[in-house]
N, C-alpha and C. Protein backbone atom coordinates (compact mmCIF):
# COMPACT_ATOMS: atom_id res chain seq x y z
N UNK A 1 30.64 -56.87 -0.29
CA UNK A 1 29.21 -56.79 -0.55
C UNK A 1 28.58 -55.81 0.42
N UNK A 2 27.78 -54.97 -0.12
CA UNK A 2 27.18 -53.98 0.81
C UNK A 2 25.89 -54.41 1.83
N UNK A 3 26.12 -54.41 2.80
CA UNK A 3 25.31 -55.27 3.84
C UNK A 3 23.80 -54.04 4.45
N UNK A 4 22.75 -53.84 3.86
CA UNK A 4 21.67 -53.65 4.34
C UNK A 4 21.25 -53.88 5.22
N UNK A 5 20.47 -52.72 6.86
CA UNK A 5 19.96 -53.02 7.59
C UNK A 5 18.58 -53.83 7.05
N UNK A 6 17.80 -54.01 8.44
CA UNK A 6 16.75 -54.39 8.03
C UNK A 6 15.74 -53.24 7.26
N UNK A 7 15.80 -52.00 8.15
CA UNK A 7 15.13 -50.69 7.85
C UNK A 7 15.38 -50.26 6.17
N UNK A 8 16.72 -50.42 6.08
CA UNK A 8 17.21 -49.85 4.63
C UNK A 8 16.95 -50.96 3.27
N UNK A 9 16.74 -52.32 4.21
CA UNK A 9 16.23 -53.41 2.88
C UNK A 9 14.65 -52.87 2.95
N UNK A 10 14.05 -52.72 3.84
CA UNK A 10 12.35 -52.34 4.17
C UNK A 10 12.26 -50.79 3.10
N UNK A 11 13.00 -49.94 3.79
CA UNK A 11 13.12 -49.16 2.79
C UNK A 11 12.86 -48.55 1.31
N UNK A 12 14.23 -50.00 0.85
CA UNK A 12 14.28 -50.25 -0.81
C UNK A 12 13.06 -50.59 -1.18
N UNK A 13 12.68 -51.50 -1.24
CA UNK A 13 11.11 -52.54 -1.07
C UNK A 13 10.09 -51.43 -1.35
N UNK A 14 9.93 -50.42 -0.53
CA UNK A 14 9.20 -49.47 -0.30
C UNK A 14 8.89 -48.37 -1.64
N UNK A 15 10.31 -47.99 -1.85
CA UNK A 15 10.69 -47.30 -3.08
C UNK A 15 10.27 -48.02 -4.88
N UNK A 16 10.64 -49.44 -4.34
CA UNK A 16 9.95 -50.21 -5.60
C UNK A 16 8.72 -50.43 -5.69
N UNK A 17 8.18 -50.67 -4.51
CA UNK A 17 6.61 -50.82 -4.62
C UNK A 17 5.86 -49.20 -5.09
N UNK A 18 6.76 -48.25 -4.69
CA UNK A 18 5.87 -47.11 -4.96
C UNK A 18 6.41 -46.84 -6.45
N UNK A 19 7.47 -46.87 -6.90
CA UNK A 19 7.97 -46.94 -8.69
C UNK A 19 6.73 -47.88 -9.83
N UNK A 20 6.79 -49.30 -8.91
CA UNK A 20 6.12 -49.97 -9.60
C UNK A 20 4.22 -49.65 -9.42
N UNK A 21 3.72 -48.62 -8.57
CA UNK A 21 2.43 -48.46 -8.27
C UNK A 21 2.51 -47.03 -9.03
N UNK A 22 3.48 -46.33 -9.10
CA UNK A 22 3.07 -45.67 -10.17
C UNK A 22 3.19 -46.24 -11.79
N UNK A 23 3.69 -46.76 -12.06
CA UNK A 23 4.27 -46.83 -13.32
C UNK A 23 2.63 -47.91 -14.08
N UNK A 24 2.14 -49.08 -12.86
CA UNK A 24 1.00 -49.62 -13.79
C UNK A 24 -0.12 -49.01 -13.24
N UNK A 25 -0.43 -47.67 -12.45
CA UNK A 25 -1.07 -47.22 -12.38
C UNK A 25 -1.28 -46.41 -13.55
N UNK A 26 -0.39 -45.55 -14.08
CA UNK A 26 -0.63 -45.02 -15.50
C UNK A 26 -0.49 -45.43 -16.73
N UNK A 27 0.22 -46.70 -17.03
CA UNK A 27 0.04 -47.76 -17.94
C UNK A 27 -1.41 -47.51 -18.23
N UNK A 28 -1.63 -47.54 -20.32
CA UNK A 28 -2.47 -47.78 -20.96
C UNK A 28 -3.24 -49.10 -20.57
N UNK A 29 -4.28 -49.36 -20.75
CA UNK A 29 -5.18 -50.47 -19.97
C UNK A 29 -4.79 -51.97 -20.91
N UNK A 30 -4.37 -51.91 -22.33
CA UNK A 30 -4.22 -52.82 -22.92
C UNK A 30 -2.59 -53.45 -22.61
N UNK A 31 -1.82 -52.91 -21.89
CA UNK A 31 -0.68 -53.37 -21.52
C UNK A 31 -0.72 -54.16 -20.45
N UNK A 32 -1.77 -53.73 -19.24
CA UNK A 32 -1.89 -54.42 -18.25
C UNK A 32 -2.85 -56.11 -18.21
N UNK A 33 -3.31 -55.62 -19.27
CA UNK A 33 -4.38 -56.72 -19.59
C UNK A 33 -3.97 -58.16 -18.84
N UNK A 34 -2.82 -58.11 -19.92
CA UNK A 34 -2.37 -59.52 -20.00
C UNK A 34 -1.80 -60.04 -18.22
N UNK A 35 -1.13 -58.97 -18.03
CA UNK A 35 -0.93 -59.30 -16.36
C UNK A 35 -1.76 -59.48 -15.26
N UNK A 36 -2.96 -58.59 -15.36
CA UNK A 36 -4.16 -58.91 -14.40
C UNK A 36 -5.41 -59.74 -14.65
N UNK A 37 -5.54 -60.23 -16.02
CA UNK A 37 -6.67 -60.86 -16.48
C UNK A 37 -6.78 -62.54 -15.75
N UNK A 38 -6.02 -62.89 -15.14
CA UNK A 38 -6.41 -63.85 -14.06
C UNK A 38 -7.10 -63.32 -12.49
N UNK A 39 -6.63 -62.08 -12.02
CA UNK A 39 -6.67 -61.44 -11.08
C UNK A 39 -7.72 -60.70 -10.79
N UNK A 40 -8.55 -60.69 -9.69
CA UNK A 40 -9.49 -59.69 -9.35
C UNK A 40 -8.97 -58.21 -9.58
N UNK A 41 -9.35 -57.54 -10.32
CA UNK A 41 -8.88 -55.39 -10.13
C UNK A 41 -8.70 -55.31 -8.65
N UNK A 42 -9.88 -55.68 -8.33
CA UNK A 42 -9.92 -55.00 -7.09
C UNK A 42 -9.10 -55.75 -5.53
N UNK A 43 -8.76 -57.26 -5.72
CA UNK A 43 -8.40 -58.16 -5.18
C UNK A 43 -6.54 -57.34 -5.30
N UNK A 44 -6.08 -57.45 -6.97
CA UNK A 44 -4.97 -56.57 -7.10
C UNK A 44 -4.57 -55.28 -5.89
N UNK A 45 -5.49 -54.46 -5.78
CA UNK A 45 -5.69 -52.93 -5.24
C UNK A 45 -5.30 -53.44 -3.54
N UNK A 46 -6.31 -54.71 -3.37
CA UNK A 46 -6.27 -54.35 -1.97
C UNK A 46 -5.00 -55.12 -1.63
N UNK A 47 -3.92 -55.79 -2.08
CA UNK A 47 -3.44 -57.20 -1.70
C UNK A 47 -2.12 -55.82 -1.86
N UNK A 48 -2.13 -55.15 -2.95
CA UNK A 48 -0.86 -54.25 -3.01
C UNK A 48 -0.59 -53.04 -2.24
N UNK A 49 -1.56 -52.40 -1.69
CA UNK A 49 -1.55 -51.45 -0.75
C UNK A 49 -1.44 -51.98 0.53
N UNK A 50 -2.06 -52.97 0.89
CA UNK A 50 -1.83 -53.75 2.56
C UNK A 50 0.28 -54.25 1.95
N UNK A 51 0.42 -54.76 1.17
CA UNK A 51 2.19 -55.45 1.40
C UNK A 51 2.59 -53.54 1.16
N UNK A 52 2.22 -52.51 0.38
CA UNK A 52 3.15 -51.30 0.19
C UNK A 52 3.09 -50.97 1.59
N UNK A 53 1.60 -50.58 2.43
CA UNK A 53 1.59 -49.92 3.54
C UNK A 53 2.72 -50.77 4.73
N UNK A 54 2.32 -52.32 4.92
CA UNK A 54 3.10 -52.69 5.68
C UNK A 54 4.67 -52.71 5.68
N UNK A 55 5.37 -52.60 3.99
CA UNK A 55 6.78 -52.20 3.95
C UNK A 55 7.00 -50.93 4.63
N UNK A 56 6.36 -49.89 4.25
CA UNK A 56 6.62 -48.13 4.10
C UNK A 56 6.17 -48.26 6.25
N UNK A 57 5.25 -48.81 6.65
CA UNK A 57 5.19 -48.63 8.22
C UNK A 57 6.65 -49.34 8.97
N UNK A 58 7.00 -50.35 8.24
CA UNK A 58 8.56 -51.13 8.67
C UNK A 58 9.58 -50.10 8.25
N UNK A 59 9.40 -49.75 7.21
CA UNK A 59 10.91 -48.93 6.48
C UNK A 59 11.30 -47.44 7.49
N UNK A 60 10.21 -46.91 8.66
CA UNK A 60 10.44 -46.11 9.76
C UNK A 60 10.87 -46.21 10.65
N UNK A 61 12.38 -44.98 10.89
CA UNK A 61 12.64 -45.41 12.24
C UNK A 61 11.84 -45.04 13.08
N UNK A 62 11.67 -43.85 13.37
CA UNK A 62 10.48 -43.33 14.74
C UNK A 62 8.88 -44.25 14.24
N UNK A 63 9.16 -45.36 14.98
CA UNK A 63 7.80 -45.64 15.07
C UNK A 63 6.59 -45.18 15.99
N UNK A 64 6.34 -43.79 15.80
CA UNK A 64 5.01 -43.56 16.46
C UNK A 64 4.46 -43.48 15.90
N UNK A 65 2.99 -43.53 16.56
CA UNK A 65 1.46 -42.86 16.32
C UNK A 65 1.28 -42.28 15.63
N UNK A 66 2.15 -40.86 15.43
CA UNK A 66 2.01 -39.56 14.28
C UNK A 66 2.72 -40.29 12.85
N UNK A 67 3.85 -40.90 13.34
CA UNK A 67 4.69 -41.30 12.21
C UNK A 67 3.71 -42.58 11.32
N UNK A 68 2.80 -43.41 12.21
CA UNK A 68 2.08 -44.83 11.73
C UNK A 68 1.19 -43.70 10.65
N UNK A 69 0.69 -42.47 11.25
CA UNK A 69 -0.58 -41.94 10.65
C UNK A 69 -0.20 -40.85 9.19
N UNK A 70 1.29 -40.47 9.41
CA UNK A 70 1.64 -39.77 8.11
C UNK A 70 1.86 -40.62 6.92
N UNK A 71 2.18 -42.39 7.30
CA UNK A 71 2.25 -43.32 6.48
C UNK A 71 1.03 -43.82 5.80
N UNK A 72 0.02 -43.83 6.53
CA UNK A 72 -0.84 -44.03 5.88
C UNK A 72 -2.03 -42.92 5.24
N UNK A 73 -1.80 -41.84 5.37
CA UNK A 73 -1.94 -41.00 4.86
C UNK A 73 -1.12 -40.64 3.36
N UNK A 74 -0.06 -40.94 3.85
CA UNK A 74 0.62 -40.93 2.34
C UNK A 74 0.49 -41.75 1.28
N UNK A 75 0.27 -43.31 2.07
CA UNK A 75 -0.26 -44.46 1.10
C UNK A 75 -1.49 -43.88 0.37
N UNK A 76 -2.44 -43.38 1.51
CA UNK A 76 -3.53 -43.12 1.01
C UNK A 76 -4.08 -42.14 -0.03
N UNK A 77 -3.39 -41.44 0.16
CA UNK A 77 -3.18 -39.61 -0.76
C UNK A 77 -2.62 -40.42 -2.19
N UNK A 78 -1.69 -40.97 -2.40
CA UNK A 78 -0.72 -41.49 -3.08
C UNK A 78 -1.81 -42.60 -4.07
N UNK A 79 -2.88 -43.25 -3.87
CA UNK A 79 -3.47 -43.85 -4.22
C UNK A 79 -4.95 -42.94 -4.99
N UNK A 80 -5.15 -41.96 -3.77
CA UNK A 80 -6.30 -41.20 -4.72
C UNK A 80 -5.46 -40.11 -5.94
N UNK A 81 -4.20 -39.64 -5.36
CA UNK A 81 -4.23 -38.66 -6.52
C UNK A 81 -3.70 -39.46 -8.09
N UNK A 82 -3.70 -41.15 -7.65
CA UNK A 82 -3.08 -41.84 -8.97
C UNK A 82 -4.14 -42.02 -9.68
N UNK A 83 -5.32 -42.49 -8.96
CA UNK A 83 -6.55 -42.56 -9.39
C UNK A 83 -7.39 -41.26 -10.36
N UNK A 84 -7.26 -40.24 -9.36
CA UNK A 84 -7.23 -38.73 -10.41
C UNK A 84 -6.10 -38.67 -11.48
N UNK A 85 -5.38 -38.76 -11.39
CA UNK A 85 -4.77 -38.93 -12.93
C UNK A 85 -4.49 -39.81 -13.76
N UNK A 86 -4.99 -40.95 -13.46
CA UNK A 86 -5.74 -41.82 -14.49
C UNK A 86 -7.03 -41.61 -15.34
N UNK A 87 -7.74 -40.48 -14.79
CA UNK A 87 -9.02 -40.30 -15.10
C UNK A 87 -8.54 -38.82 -16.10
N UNK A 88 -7.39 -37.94 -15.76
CA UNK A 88 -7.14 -36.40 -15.97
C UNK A 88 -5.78 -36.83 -17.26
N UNK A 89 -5.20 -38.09 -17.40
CA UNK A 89 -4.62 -38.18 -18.32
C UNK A 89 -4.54 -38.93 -19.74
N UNK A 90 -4.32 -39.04 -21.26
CA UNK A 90 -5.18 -39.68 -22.02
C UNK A 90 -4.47 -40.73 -22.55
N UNK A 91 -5.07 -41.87 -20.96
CA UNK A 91 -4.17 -42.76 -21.36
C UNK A 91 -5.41 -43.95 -21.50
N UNK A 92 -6.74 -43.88 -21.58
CA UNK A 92 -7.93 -44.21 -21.79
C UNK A 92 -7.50 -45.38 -20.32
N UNK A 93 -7.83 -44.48 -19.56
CA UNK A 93 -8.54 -44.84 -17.97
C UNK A 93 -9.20 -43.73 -17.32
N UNK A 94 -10.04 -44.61 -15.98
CA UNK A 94 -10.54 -43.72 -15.43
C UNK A 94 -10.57 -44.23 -14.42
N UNK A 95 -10.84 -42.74 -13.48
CA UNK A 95 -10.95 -43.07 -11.86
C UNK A 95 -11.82 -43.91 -11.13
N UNK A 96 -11.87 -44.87 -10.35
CA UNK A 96 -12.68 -46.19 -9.97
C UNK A 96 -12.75 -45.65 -8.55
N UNK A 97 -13.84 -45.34 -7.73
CA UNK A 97 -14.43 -45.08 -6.99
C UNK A 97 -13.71 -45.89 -5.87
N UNK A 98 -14.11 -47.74 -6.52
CA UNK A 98 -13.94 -48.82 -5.40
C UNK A 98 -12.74 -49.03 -5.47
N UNK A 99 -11.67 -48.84 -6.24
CA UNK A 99 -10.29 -48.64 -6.35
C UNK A 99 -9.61 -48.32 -4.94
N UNK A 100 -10.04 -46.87 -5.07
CA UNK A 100 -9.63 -46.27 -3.53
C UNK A 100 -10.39 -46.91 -2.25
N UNK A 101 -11.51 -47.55 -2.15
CA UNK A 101 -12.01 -48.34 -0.87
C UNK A 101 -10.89 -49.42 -1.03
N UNK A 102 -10.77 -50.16 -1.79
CA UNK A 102 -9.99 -51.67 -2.36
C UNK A 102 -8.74 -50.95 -1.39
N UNK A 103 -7.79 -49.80 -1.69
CA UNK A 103 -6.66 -49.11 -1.65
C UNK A 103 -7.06 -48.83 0.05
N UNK A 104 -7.57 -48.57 0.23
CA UNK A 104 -8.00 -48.23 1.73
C UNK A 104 -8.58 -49.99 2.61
N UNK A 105 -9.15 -50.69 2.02
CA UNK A 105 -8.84 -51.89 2.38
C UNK A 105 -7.82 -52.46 3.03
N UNK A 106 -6.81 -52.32 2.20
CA UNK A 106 -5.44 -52.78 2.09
C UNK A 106 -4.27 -52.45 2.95
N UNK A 107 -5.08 -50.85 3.23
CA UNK A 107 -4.56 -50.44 4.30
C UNK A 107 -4.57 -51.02 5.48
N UNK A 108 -5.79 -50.77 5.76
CA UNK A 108 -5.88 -51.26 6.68
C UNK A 108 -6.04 -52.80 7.57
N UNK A 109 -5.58 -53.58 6.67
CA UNK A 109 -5.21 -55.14 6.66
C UNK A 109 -3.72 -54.93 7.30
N UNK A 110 -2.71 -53.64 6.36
CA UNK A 110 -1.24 -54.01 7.15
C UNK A 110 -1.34 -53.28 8.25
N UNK A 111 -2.43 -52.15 8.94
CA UNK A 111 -2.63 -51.88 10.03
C UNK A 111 -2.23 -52.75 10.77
N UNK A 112 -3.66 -54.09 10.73
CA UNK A 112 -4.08 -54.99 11.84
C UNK A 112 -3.06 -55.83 12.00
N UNK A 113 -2.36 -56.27 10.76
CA UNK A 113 -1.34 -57.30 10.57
C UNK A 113 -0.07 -56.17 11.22
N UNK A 114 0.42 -55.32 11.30
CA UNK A 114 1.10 -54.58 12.10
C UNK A 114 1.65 -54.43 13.57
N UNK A 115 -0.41 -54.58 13.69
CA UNK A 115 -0.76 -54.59 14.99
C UNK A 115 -0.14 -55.97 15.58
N UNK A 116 -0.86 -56.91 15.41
CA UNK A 116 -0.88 -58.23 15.55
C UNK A 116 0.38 -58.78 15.84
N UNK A 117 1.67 -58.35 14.98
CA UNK A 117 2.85 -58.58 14.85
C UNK A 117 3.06 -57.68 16.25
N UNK A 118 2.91 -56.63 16.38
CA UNK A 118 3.35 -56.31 17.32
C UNK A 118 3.14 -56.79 19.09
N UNK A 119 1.96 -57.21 18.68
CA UNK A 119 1.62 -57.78 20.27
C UNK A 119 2.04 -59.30 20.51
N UNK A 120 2.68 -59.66 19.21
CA UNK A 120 3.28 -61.04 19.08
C UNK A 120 4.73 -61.01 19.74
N UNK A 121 5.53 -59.77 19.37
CA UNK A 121 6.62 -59.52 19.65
C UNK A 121 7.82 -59.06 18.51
N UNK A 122 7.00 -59.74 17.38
CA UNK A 122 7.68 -60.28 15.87
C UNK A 122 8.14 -59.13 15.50
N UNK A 123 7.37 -57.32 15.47
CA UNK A 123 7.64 -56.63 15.13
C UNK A 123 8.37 -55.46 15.92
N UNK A 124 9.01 -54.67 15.69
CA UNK A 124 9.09 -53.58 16.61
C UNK A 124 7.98 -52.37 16.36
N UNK A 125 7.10 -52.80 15.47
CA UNK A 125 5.93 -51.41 15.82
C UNK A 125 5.57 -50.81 16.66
């Protein structure tokens, strides 16, 4: 059996969350229906970008400063340009303003929770 570090299971995780954030990000709106219609939109946005950001900040080896800030930059970029092409492709959606705050929310929740972990000991951040 092929034995995964922790980094390379953090990793994988990482890769699926970003497969699966594109894929119902451009999903037609009547497909998603049925999956989010218990769920806040925006509750969705922020709850999935805080668990993507906090995998993708774990799934690094060089944990610095520059490295914490290209991650979330990328989360972040990665979230507006999905948002622009939801709005630029005709898949009858459009770009949500509070989407990207929600997405930037979220971020910054696995920031603090990052943080937190780290001054706990729990993490190596």
């Amino acid at each position: 059996m092929l034995s995964l570090s922790k980094a390379n299971r953090f990793q994988l995780i990482t890769y699926c969350l970003i497969i699966l954030a594109i894929v119902g990000s451009l999903l037609p709106p009547q497909q998603l229906k049925h999956l989010t219609s218990t769920f806040s939109d925006k509750l969705i946005h922020i709850v999935y970008y805080a668990t993507l950001t906090f995998f993708w900040l774990n799934s690094t080896k060089n944990k610095t400063r520059q490295q914490t800030l290209k991650v979330v930059l990328s989360v972040f970029l990665m979230g507006v340009i999905l948002e622009f092409l939801q709005d630029a492709l005709p898949i009858n959606r459009t770009m949500d303003v509070l989407d990207v705050v929600c997405n930037s929310l979220g971020i910054s929740i696995a920031l603090l929770m990052a943080r937190f972990l780290k001054l706990l000991g729990l993490n190596s951040m």
